[in-house]
N, C-alpha and C. Protein backbone atom coordinates (compact mmCIF):
# COMPACT_ATOMS: atom_id res chain seq x y z
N UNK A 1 -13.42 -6.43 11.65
CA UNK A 1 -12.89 -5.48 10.69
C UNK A 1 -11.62 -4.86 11.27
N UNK A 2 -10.54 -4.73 10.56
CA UNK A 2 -9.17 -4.16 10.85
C UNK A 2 -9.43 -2.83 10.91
N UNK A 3 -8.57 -2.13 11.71
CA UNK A 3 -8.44 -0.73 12.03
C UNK A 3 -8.61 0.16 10.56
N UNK A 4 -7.35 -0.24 9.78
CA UNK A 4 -7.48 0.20 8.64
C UNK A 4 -8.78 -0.02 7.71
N UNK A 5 -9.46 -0.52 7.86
CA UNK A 5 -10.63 -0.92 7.16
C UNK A 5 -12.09 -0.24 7.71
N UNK A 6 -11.79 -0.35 8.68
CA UNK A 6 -12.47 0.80 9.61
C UNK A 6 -12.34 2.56 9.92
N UNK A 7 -11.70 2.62 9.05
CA UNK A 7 -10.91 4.32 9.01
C UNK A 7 -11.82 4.69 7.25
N UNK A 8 -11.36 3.62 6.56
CA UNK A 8 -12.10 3.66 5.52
C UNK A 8 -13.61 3.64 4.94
N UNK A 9 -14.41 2.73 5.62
CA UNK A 9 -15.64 2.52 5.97
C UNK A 9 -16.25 3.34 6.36
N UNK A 10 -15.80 4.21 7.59
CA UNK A 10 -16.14 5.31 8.51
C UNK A 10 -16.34 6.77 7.59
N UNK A 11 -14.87 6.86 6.68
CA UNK A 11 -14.43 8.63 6.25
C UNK A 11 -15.14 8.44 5.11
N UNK A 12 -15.29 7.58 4.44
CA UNK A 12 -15.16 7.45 2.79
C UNK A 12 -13.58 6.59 1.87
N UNK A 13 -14.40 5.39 1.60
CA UNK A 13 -12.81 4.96 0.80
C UNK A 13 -12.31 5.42 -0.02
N UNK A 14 -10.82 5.95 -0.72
CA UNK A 14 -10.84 6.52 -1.89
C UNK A 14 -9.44 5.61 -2.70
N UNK A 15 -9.59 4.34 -1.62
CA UNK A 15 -7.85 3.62 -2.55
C UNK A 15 -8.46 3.26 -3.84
N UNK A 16 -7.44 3.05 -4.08
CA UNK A 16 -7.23 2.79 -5.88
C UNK A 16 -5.83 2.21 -6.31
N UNK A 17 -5.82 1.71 -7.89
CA UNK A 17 -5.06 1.11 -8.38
C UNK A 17 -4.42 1.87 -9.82
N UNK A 18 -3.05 1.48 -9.83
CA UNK A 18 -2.99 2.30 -11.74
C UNK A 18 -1.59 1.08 -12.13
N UNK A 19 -1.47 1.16 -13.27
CA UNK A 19 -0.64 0.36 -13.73
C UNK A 19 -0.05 1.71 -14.67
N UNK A 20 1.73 1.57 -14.73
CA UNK A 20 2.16 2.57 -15.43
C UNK A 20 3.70 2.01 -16.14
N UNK A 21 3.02 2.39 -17.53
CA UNK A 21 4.34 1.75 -18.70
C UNK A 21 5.62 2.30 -18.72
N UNK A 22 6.56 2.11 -19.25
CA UNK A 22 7.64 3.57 -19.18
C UNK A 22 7.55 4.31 -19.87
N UNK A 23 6.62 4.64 -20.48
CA UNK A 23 6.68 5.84 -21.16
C UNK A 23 5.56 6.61 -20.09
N UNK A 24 4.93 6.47 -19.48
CA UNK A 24 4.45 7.15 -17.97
C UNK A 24 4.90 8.36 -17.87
N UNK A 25 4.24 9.48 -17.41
CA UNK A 25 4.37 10.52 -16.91
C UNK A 25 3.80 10.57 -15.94
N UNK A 26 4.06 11.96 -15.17
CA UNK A 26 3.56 12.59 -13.75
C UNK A 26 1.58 11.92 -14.02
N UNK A 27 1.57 11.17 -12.86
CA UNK A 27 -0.45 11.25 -12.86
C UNK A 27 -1.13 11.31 -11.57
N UNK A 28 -2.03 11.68 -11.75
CA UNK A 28 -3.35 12.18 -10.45
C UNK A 28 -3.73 10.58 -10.08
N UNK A 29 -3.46 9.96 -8.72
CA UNK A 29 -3.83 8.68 -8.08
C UNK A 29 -5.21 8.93 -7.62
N UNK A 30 -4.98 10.15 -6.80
CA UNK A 30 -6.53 10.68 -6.13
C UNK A 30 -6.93 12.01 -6.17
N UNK A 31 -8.18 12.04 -6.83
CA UNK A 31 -8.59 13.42 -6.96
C UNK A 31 -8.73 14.66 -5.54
N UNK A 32 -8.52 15.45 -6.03
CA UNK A 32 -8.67 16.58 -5.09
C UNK A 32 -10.15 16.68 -5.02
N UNK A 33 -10.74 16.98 -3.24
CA UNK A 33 -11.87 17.14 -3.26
C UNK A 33 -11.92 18.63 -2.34
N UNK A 34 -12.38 19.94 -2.32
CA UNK A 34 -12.11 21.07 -1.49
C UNK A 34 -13.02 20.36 -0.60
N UNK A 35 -12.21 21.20 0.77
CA UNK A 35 -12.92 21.01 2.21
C UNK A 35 -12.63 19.43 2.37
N UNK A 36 -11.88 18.58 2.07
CA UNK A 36 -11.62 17.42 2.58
C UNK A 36 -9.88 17.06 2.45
N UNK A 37 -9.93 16.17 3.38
CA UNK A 37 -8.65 15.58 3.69
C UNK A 37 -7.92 14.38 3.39
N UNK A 38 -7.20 13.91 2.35
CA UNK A 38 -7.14 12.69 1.93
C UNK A 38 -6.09 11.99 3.31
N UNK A 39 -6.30 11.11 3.75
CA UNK A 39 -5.30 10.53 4.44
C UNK A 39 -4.52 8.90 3.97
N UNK A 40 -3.60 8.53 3.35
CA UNK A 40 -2.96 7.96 2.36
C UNK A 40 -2.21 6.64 3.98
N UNK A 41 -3.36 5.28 4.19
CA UNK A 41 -2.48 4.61 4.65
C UNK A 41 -1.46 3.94 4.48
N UNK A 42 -1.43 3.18 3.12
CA UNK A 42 -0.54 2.37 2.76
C UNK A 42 -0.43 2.58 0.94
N UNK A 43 1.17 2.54 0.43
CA UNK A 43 1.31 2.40 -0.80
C UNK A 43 1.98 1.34 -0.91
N UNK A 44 1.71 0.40 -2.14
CA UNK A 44 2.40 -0.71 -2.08
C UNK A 44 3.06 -0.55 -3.78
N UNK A 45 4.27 -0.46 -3.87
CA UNK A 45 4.54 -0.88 -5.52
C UNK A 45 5.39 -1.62 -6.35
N UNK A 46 5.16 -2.07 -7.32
CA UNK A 46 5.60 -3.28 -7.72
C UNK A 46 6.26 -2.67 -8.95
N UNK A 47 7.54 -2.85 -9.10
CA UNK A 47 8.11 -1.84 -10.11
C UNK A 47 8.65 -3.48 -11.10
N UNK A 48 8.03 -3.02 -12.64
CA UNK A 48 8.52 -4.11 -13.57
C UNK A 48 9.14 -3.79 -14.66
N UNK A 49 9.95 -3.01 -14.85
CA UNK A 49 11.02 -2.19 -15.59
C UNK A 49 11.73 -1.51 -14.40
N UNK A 50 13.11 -1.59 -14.71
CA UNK A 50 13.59 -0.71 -13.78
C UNK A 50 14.30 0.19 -14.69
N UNK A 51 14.70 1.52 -14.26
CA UNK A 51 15.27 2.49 -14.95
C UNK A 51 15.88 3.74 -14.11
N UNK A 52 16.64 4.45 -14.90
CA UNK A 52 16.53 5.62 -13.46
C UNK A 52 16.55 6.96 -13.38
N UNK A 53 14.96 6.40 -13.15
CA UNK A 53 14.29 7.10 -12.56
C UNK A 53 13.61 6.94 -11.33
N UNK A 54 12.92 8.25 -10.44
CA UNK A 54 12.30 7.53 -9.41
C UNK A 54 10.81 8.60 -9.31
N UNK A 55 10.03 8.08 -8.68
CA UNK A 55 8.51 7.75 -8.02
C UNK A 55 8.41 8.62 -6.98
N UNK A 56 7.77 10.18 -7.00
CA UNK A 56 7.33 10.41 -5.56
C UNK A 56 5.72 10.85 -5.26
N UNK A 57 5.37 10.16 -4.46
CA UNK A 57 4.19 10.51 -4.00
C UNK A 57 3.66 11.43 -3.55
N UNK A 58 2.70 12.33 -3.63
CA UNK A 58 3.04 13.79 -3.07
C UNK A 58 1.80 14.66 -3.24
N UNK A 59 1.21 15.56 -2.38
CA UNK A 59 0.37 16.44 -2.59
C UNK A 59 0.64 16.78 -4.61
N UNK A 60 -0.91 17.35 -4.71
CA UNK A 60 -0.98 17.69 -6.15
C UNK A 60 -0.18 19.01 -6.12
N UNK A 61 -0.48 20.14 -5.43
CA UNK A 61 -0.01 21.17 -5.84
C UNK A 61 1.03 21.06 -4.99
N UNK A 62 1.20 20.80 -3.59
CA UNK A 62 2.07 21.92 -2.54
C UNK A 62 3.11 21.00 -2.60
N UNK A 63 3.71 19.66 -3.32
CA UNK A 63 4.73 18.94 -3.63
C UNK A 63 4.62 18.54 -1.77
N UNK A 64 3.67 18.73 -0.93
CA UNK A 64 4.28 17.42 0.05
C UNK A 64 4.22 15.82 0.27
N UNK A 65 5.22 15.59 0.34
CA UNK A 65 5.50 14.45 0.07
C UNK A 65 5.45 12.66 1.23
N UNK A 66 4.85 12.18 0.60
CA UNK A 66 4.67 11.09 1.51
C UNK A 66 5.80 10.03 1.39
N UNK A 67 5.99 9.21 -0.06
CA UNK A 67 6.95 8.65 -0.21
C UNK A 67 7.72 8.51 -1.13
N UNK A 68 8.34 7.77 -1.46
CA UNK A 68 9.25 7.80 -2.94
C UNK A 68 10.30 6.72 -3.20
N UNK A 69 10.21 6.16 -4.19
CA UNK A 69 10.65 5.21 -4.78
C UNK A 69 11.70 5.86 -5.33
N UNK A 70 13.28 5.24 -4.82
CA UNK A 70 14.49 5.59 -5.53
C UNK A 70 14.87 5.68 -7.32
N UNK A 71 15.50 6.71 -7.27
CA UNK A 71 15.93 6.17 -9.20
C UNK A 71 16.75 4.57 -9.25
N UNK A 72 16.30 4.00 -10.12
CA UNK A 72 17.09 2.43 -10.29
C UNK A 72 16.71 1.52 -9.46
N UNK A 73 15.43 1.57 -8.73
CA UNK A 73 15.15 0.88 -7.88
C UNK A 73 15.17 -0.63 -7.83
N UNK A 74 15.13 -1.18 -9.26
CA UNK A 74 15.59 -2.73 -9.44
C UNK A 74 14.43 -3.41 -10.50
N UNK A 75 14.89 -4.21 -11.00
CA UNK A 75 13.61 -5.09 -11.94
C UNK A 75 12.60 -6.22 -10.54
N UNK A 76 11.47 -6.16 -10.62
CA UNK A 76 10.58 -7.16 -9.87
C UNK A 76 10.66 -6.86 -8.36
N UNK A 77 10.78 -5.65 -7.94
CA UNK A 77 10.67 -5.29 -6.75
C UNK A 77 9.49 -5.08 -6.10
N UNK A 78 9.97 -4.48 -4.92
CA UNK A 78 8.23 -4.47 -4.36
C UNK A 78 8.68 -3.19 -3.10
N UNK A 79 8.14 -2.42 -3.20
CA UNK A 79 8.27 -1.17 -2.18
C UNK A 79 7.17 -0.90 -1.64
N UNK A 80 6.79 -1.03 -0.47
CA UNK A 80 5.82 -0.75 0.62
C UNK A 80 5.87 0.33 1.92
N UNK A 81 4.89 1.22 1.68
CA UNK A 81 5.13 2.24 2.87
C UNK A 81 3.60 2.14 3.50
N UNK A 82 3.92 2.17 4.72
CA UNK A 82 3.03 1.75 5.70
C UNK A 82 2.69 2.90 6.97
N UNK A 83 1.63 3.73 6.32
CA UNK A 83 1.07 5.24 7.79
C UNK A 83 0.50 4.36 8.97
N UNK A 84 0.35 3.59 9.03
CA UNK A 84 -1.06 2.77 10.40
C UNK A 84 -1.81 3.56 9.75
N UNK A 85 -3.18 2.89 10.43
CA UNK A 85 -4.35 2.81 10.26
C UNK A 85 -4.95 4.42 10.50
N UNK A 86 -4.65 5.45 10.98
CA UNK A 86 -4.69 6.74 11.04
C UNK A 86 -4.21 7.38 9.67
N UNK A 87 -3.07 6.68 9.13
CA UNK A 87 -2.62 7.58 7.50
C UNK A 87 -2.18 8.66 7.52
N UNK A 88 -1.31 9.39 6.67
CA UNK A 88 -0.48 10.29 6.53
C UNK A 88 -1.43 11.47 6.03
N UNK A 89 -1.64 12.17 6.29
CA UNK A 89 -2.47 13.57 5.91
C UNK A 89 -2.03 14.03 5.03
N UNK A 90 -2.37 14.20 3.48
CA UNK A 90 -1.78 15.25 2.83
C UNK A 90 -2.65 16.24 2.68
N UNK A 91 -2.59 17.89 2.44
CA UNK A 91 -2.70 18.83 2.47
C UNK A 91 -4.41 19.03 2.08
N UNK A 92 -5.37 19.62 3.00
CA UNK A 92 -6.77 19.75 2.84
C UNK A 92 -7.06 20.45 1.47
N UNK A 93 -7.90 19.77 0.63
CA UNK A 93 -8.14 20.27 -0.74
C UNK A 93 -7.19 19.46 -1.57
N UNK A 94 -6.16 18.54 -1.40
CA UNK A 94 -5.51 18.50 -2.28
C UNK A 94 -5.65 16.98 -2.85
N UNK A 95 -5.35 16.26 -4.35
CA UNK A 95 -4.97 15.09 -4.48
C UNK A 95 -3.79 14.50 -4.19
N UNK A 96 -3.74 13.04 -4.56
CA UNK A 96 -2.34 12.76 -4.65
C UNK A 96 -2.15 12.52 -5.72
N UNK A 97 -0.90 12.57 -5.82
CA UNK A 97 -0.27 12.45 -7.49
C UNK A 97 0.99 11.38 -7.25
N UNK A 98 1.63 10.77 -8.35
CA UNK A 98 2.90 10.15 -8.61
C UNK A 98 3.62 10.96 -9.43
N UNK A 99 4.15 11.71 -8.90
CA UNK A 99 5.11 12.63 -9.57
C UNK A 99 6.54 11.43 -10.18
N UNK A 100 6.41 11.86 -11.52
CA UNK A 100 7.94 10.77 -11.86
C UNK A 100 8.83 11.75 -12.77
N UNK A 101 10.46 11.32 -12.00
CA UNK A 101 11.26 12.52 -12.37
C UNK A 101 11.18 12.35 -13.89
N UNK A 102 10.87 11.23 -14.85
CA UNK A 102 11.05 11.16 -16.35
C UNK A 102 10.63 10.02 -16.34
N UNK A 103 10.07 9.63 -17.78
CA UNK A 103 9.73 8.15 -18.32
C UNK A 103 10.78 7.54 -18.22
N UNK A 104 10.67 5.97 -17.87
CA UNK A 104 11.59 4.99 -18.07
C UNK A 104 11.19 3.79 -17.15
N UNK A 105 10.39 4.11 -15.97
CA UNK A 105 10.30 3.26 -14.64
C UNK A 105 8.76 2.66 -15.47
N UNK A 106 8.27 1.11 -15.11
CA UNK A 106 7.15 0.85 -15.76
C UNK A 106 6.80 0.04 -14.21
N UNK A 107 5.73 0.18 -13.85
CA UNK A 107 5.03 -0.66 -12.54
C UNK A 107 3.79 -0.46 -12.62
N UNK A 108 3.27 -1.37 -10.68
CA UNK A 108 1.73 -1.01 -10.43
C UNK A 108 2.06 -0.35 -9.30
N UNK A 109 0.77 0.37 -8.90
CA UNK A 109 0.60 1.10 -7.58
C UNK A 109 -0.73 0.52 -7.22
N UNK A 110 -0.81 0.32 -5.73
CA UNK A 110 -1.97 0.23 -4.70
C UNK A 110 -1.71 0.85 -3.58
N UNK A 111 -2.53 2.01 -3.78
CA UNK A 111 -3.22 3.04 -2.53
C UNK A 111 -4.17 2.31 -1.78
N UNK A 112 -4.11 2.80 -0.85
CA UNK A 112 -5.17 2.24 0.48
C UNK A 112 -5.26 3.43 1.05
N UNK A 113 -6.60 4.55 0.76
CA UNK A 113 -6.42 5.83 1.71
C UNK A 113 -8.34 6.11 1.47
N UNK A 114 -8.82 7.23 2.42
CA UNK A 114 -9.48 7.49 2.76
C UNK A 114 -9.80 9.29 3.14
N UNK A 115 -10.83 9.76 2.75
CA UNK A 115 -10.88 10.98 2.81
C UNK A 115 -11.63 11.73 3.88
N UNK A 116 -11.56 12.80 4.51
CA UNK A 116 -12.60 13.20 5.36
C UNK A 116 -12.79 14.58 5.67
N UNK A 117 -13.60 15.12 5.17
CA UNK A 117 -14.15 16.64 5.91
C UNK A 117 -13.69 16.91 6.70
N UNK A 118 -12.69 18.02 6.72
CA UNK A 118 -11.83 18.92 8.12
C UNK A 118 -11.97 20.37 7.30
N UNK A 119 -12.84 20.73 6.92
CA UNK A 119 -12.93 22.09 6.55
C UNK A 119 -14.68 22.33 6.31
N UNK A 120 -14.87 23.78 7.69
CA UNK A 120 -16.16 23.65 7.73
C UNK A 120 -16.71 24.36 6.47
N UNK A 121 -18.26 24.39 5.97
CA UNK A 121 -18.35 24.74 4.81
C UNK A 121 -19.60 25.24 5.40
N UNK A 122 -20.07 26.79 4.36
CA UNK A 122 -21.42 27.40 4.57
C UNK A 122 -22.37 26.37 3.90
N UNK A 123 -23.88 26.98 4.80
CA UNK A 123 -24.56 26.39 3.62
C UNK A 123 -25.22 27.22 2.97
């Protein structure tokens, strides 16, 4: 089993997939869970309209940001961002979202991330 596959297995998997038309707006990739930590290893996306506009990946509320796909990024592209097998932390409690500056961009997205308890909780 790969590192990355093993981070997942271990925390809880939470990747996922979305396909988005151009008429697309801002959407929730991964839900917010309180008292846990999403850690976001790899986004891969395949943009099949191009337009310009652009794609950022990003905490739900606190806008931090992991990655982002340029405005005009091209017809039949492919944009890949790669955390290693550890993953980029976004903000405890929070989802991720695809924030898009306006409709026009139409693609797929594949997340590869994993969540994990870093906030202790009563019982």
């Amino acid at each position: 089993m790969d590192a990355y596959k093993r981070e997942r297995a271990l925390f809880g998997d939470v990747s996922t997939a979305a396909t988005y038309t151009a008429v697309s707006t801002t959407a929730t990739l991964i839900a917010a869970k309180t008292n846990f930590t999403i850690y976001v290893q790899r986004i891969i996306v395949w943009i099949t309209t191009d337009a310009a506009q652009s794609w950022s990946f990003q905490d739900s509320t606190t806008a931090k940001q992991c990655a982002e796909v340029p405005s005009s990024p091209g017809d039949s592209t492919r944009w890949d961002f790669d955390f290693g097998a550890r993953g980029f932390p976004l903000t405890e409690s929070e989802g991720l979202t695809n924030t898009m500056s306006a409709a026009g961009l139409a693609g797929t997205v594949v997340v590869e991330a994993y969540q994990k308890l870093t906030a202790l909780t009563a019982d």
